[in-house]
Protein backbone atom coordinates (compact mmCIF):
# COMPACT_ATOMS: atom_id res chain seq x y z
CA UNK A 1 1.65 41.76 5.79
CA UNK A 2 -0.10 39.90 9.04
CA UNK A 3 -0.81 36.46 8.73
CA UNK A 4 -4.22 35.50 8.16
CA UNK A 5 -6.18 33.78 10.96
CA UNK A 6 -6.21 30.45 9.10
CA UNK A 7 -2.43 30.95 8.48
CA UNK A 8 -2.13 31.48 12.21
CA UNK A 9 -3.10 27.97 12.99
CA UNK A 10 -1.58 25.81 10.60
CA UNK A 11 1.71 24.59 10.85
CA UNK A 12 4.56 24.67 7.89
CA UNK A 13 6.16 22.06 6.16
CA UNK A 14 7.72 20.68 2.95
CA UNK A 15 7.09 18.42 0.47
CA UNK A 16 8.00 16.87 -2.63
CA UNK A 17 5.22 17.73 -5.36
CA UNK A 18 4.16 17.11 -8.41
CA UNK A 19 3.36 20.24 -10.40
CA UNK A 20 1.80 19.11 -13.45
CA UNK A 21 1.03 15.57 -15.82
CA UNK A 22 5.09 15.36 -16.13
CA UNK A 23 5.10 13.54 -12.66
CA UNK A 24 8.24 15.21 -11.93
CA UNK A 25 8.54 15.86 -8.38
CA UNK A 26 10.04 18.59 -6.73
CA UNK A 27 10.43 20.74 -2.91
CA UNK A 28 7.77 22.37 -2.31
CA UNK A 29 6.79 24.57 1.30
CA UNK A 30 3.70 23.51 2.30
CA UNK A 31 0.96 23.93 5.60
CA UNK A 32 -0.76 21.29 7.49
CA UNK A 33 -3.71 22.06 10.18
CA UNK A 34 -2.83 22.66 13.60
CA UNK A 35 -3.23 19.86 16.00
CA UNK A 36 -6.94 19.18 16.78
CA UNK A 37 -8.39 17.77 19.58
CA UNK A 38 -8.63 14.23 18.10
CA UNK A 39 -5.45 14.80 15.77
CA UNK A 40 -1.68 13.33 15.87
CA UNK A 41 1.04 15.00 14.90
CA UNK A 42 3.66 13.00 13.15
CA UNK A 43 6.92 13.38 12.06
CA UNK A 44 7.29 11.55 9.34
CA UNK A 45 11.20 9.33 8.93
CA UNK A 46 10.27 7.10 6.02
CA UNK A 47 7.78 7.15 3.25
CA UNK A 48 7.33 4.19 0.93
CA UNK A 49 7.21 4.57 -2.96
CA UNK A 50 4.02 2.39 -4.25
CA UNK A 51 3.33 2.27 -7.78
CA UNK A 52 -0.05 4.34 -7.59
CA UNK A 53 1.72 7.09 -6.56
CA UNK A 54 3.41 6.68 -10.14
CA UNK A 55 0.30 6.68 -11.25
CA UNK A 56 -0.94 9.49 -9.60
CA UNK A 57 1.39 11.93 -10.30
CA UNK A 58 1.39 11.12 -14.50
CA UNK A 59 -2.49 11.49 -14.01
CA UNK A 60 -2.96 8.08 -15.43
CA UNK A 61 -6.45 7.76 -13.57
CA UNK A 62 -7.33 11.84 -14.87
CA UNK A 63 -8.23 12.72 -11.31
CA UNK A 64 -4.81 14.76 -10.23
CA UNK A 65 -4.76 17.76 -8.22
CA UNK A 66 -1.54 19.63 -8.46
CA UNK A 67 -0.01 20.64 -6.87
CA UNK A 68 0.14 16.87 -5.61
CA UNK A 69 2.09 15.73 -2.66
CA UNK A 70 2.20 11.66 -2.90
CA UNK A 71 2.61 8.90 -0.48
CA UNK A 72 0.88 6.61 1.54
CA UNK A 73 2.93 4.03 3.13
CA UNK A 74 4.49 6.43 6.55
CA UNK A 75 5.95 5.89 9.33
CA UNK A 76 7.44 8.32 12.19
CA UNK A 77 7.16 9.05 15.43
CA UNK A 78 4.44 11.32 17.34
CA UNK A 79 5.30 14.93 17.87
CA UNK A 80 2.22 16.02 19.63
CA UNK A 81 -1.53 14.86 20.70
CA UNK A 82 -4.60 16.60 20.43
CA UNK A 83 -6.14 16.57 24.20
CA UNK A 84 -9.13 13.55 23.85
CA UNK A 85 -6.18 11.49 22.16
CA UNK A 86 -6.02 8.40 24.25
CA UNK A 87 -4.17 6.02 22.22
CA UNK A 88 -1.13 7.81 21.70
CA UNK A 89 1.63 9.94 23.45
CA UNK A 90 4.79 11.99 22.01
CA UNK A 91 7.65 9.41 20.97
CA UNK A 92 5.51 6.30 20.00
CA UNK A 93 6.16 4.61 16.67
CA UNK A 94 3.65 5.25 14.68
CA UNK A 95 2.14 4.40 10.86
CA UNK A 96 -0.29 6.47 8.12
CA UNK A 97 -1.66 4.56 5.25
CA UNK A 98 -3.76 4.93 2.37
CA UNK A 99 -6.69 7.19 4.27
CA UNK A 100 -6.88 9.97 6.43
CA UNK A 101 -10.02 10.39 6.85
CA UNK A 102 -13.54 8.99 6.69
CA UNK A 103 -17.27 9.74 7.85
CA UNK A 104 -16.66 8.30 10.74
CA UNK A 105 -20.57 7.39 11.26
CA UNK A 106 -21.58 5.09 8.35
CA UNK A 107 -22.88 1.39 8.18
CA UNK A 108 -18.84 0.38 7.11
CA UNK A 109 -17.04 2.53 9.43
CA UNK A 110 -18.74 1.57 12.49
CA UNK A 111 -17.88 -1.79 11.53
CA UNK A 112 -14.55 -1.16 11.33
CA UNK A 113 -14.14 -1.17 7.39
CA UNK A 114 -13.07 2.92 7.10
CA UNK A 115 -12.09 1.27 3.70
CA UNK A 116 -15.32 0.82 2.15
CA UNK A 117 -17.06 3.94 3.38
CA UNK A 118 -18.37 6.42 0.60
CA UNK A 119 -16.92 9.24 2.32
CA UNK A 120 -13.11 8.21 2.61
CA UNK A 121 -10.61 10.47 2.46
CA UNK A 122 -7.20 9.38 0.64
CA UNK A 123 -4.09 10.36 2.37
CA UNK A 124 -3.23 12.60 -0.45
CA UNK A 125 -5.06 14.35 -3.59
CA UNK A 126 -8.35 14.97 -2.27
CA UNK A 127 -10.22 16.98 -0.28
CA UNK A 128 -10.64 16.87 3.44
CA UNK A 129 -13.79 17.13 5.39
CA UNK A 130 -12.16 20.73 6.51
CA UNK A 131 -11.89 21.82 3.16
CA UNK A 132 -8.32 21.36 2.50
CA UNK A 133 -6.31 19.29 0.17
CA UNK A 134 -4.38 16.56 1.67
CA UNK A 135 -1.05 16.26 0.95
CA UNK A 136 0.65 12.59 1.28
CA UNK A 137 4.01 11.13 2.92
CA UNK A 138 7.06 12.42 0.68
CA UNK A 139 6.72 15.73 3.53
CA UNK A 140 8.46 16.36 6.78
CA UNK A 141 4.99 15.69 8.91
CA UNK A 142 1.59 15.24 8.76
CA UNK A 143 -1.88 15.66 10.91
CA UNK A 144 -4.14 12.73 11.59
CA UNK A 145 -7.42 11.94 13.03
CA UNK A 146 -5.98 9.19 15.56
CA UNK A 147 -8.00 7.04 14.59
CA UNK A 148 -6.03 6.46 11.00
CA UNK A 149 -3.07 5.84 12.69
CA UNK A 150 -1.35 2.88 13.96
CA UNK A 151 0.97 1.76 16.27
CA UNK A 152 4.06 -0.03 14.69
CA UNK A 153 5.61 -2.88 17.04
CA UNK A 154 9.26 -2.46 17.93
CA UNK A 155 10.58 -5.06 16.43
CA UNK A 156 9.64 -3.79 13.16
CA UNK A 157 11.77 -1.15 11.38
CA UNK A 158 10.36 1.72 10.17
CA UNK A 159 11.75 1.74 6.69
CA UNK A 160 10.74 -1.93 6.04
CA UNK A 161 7.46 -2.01 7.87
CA UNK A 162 6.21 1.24 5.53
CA UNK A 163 5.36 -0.60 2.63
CA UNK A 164 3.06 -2.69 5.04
CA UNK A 165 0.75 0.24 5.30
CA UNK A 166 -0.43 -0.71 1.54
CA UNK A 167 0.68 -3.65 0.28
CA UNK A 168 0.59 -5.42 3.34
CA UNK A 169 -3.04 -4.70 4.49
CA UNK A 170 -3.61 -4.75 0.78
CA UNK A 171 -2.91 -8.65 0.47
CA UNK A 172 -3.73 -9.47 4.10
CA UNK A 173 -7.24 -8.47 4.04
CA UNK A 174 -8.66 -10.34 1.49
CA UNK A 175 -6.32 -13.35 2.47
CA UNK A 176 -8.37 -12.83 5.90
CA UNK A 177 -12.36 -12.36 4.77
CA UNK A 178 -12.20 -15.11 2.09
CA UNK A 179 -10.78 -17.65 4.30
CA UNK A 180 -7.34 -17.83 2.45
CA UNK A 181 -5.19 -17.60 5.54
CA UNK A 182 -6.17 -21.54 6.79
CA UNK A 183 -2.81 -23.81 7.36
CA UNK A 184 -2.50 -26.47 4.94
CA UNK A 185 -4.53 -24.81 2.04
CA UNK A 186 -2.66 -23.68 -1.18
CA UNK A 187 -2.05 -20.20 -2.05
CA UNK A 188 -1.37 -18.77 -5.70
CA UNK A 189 0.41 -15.22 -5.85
CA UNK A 190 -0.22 -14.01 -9.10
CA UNK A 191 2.62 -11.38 -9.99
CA UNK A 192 5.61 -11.09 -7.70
CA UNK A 193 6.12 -7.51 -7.33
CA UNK A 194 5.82 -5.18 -4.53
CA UNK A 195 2.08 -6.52 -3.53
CA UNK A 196 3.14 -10.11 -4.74
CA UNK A 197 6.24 -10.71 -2.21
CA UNK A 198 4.61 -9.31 0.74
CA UNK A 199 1.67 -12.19 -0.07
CA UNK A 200 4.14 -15.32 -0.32
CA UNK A 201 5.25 -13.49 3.03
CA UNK A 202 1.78 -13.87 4.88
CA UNK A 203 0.83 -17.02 3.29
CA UNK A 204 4.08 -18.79 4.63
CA UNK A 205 2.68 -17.29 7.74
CA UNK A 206 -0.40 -18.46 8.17
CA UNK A 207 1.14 -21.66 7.61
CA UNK A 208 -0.45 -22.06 4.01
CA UNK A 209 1.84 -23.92 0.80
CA UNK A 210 2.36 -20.93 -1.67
CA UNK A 211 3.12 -20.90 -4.93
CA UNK A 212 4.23 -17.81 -6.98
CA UNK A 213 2.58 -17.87 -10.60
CA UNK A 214 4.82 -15.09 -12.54
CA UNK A 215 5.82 -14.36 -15.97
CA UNK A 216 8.95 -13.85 -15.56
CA UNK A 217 11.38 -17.03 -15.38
CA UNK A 218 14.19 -15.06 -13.82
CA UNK A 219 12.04 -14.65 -10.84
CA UNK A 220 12.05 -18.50 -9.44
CA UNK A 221 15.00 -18.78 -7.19
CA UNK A 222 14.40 -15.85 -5.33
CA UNK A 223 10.83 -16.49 -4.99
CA UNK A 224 11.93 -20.24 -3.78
CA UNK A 225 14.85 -19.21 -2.10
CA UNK A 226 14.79 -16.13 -0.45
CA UNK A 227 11.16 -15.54 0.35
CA UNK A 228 10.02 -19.10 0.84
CA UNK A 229 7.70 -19.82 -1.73
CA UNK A 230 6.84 -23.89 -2.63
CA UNK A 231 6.29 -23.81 -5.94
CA UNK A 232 7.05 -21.55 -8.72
CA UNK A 233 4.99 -21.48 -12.38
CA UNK A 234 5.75 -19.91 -15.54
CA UNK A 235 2.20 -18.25 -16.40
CA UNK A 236 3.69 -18.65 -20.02
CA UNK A 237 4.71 -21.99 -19.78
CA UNK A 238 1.54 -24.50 -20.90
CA UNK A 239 2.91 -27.50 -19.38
CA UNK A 240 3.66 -26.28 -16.03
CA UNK A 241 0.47 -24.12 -15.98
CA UNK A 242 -1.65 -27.99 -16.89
CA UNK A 243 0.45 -29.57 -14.30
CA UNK A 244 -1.14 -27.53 -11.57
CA UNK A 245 -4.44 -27.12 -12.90
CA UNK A 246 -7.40 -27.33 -9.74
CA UNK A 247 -4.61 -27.68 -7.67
CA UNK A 248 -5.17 -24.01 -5.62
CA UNK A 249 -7.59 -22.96 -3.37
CA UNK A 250 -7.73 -19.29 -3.58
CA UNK A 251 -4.79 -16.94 -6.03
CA UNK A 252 -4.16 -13.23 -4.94
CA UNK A 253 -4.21 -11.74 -7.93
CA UNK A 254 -1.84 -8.69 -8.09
CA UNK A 255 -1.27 -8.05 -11.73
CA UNK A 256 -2.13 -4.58 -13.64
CA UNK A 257 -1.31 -5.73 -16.32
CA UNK A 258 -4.12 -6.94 -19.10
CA UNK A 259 -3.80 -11.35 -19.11
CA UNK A 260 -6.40 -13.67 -20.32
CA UNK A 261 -7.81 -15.13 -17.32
CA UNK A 262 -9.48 -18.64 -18.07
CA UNK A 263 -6.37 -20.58 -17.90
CA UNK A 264 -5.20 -18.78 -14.41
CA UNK A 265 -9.08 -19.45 -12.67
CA UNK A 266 -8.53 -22.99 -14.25
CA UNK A 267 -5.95 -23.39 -11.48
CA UNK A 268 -8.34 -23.50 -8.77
CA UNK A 269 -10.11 -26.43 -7.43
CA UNK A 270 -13.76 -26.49 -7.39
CA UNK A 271 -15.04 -23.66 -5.41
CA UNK A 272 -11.99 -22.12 -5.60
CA UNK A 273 -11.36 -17.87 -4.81
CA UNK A 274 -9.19 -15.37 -7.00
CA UNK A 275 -9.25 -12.06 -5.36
CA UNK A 276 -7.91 -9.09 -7.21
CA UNK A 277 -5.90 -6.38 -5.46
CA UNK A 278 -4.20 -5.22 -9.32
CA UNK A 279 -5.75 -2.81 -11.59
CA UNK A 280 -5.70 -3.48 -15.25
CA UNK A 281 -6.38 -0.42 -17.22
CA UNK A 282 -8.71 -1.75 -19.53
CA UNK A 283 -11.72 -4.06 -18.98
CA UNK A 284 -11.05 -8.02 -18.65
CA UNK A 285 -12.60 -10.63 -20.52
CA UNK A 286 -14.00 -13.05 -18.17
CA UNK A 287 -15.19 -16.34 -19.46
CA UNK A 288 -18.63 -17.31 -17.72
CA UNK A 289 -18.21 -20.92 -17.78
CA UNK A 290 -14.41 -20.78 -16.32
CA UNK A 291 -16.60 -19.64 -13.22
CA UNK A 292 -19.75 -21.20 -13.47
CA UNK A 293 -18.64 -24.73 -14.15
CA UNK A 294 -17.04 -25.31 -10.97
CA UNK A 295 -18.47 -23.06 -8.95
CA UNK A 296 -15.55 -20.61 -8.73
CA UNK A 297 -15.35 -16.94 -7.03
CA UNK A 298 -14.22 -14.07 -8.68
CA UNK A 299 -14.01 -10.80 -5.97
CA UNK A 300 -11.96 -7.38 -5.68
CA UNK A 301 -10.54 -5.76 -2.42
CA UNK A 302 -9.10 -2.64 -1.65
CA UNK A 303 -6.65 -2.57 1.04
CA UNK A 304 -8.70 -2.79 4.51
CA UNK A 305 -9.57 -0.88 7.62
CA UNK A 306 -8.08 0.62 10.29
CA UNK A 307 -8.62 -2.50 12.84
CA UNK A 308 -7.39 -4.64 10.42
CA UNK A 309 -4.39 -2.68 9.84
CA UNK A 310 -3.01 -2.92 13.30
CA UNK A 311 -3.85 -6.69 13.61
CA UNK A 312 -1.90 -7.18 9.79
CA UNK A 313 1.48 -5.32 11.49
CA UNK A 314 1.18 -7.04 15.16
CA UNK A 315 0.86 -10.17 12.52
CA UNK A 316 3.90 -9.33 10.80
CA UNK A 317 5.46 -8.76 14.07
CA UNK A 318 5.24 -12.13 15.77
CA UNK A 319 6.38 -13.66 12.25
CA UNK A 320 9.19 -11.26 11.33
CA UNK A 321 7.05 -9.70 8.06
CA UNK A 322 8.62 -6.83 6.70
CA UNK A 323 8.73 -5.98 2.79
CA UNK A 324 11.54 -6.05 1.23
CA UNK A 325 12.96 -2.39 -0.17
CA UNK A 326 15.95 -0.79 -1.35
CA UNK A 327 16.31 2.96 0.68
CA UNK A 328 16.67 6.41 -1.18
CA UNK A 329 17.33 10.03 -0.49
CA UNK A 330 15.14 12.32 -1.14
CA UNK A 331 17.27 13.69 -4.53
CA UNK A 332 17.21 10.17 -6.02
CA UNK A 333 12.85 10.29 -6.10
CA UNK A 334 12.46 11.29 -9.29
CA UNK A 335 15.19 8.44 -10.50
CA UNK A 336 13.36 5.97 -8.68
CA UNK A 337 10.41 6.41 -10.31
CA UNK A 338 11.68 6.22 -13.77
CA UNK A 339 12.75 2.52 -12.41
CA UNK A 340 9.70 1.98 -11.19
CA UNK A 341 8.15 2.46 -14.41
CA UNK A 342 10.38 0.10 -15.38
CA UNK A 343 10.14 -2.31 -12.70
CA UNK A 344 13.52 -2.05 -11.67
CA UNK A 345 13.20 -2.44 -7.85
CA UNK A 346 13.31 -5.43 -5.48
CA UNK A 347 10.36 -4.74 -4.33
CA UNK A 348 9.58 -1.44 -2.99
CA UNK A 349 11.49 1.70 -2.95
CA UNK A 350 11.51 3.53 0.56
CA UNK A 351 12.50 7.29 1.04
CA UNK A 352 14.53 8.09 4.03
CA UNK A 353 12.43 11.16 4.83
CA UNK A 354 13.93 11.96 8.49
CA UNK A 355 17.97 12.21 6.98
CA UNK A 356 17.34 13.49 3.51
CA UNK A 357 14.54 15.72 2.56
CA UNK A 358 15.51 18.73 4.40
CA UNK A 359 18.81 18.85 2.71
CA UNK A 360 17.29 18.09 -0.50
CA UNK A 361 15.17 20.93 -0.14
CA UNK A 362 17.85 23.84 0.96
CA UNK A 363 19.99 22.21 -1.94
CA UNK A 364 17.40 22.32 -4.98
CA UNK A 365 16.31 25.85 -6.54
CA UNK A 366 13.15 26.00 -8.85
């Protein structure tokens, strides 16, 4: 049978997909568009493994479309440019993160926060503006507006600049518009995971005295040791947690998990920030007088746009910021995520695309 005109201009590929609630992920061929006029084509080397893409696939937030193609933290190099594509050329180093797509014409994108637009289009399980579902990172390329993409600096790897693309923009943004990236002030990093490291990273940085507020004892010497944190609390641990009390100026906040919050805002000084990049599944309980009393700030963010993406990895460039992450084939994804769920992973789990998922794919029958 001929090939249908829209089958004539799209381009094949494969990915690794989640069919169904299970979350189990598996090859699967699929298209992208052909290359636009605005587009870049990307071939995609390494895909990071964040932990809403565990989410996603379980359909933990009931909004999954399978088949469902995750990942959001990619890097590659360009294949091919549409013809009014001015920033890029074939063989640049180049990033995707967590959108593909936006209005374009809105109050928040022409202001540079593609972020916070109504109309933003996740790099995977959604629909795009040309009808079609977008399939993420764990694939051999992808198609992108140029404007979503970024140039990544050469003297940042691929494999541990890719978590950047979330977590790093996640945590940098926020550290940036609420004035928590001044030297001298002190930082609290709530949660030392894969969102938690890469802020002790940037607050060192800017030059600000961290300290790492975790639950989990076991955590302090690498936190002091190996990524340069000042100070290290036991959120469990009343005597340390009084000892520091008003002592921060802002905390990143990074924690999913449900914790009773009046004795963490207590640990800011008067006017004080916490901004939360985490999502708890079920509804905190905020005390109004833990804010009101000394004039405290409660706020949210979600990651950040495009022109703040590129300034987070030039950042990270001139001060050697990369995430640290622990590379896997393509056959060992579905094993990583079971440790994930388990938070066995220091901090981020990257899949060597480029080397593996081919063979992965010729090797596995469904």
């Amino acid at each position: 049978m001929a090939p249908t005109a829209a089958e004539q201009h799209t381009r094949k590929a494969v990915g690794l997909a989640a069919r169904d609630a299970s979350g189990h992920l598996s090859p699967l061929a699929i298209t992208r568009r052909s290359t636009g006029d605005d587009d870049v084509v990307i071939k995609i080397l390494y895909c990071g493994i964040c932990h809403s893409d565990l989410h996603s696939i379980k359909n933990d937030w009931k909004n999954a479309k399978y088949p469902m193609v995750p990942g959001h933290e990619i890097t590659g190099e360009v294949n091919e440019v549409g013809k009014n594509v001015t920033k890029f050329k074939t063989g640049d180093r180049v990033g995707v993160g967590c959108m593909v797509n936006s209005c374009q014409s809105c109050e928040s994108c022409n202001k540079g926060f593609e972020n916070l637009c109504l109309g933003i289009i996740p790099t995977y399980n959604l629909v795009d503006l040309d009808g079609t579902i977008t399939y993420g990172g764990y694939s051999s390329m992808v198609v992108v507006h140029e404007r979503f993409v970024v140039r990544f600096p050469d003297t940042i790897p691929l494999e541990k600049g890719a978590p950047l693309l979330c977590a790093g923009i996640t945590v940098y943004s926020p550290m940036k518009y609420h004035g928590l990236n001044i030297p001298g002030m002190h930082l609290g990093v709530l949660g030392l995971g894969g969102l938690g490291h890469v802020a002790v990273k940037f607050g060192k940085a800017f030059g600000m005295k961290v300290t790492v507020i975790s639950s989990s004892p076991g955590k302090k010497q690498e936190a002091l040791e190996r990524l340069g944190a000042d100070a290290f609390i036991v959120g469990k641990n009343d005597e340390e947690m009084k000892a520091a009390m008003s002592t921060m100026d802002g905390i990143i906040n990074t924690v999913s998990a449900n914790i009773p919050m009046a004795p963490l805002l207590g640990l800011l000084k008067p006017n004080g920030k916490m901004i939360m990049v985490g999502l708890p599944e079920k509804p905190m309980e905020i005390p109004p007088f833990a804010l009101v009393a000394t004039n405290k700030t409660l706020a949210g963010s979600l990651i950040g746009g495009m022109r703040d993406t590129q300034e987070m990895l030039d950042l990270a460039a001139k001060h050697n910021v990369t995430a640290d992450i622990e590379v896997i084939g393509a056959e060992y994804v579905n094993t990583a995520m079971e440790r994930l769920a388990k938070a066995d992973v220091r901090y981020r789990f990257v899949i060597d695309i480029g080397n593996t998922l081919d063979k992965a794919a010729a090797t596995t029958t469904e």
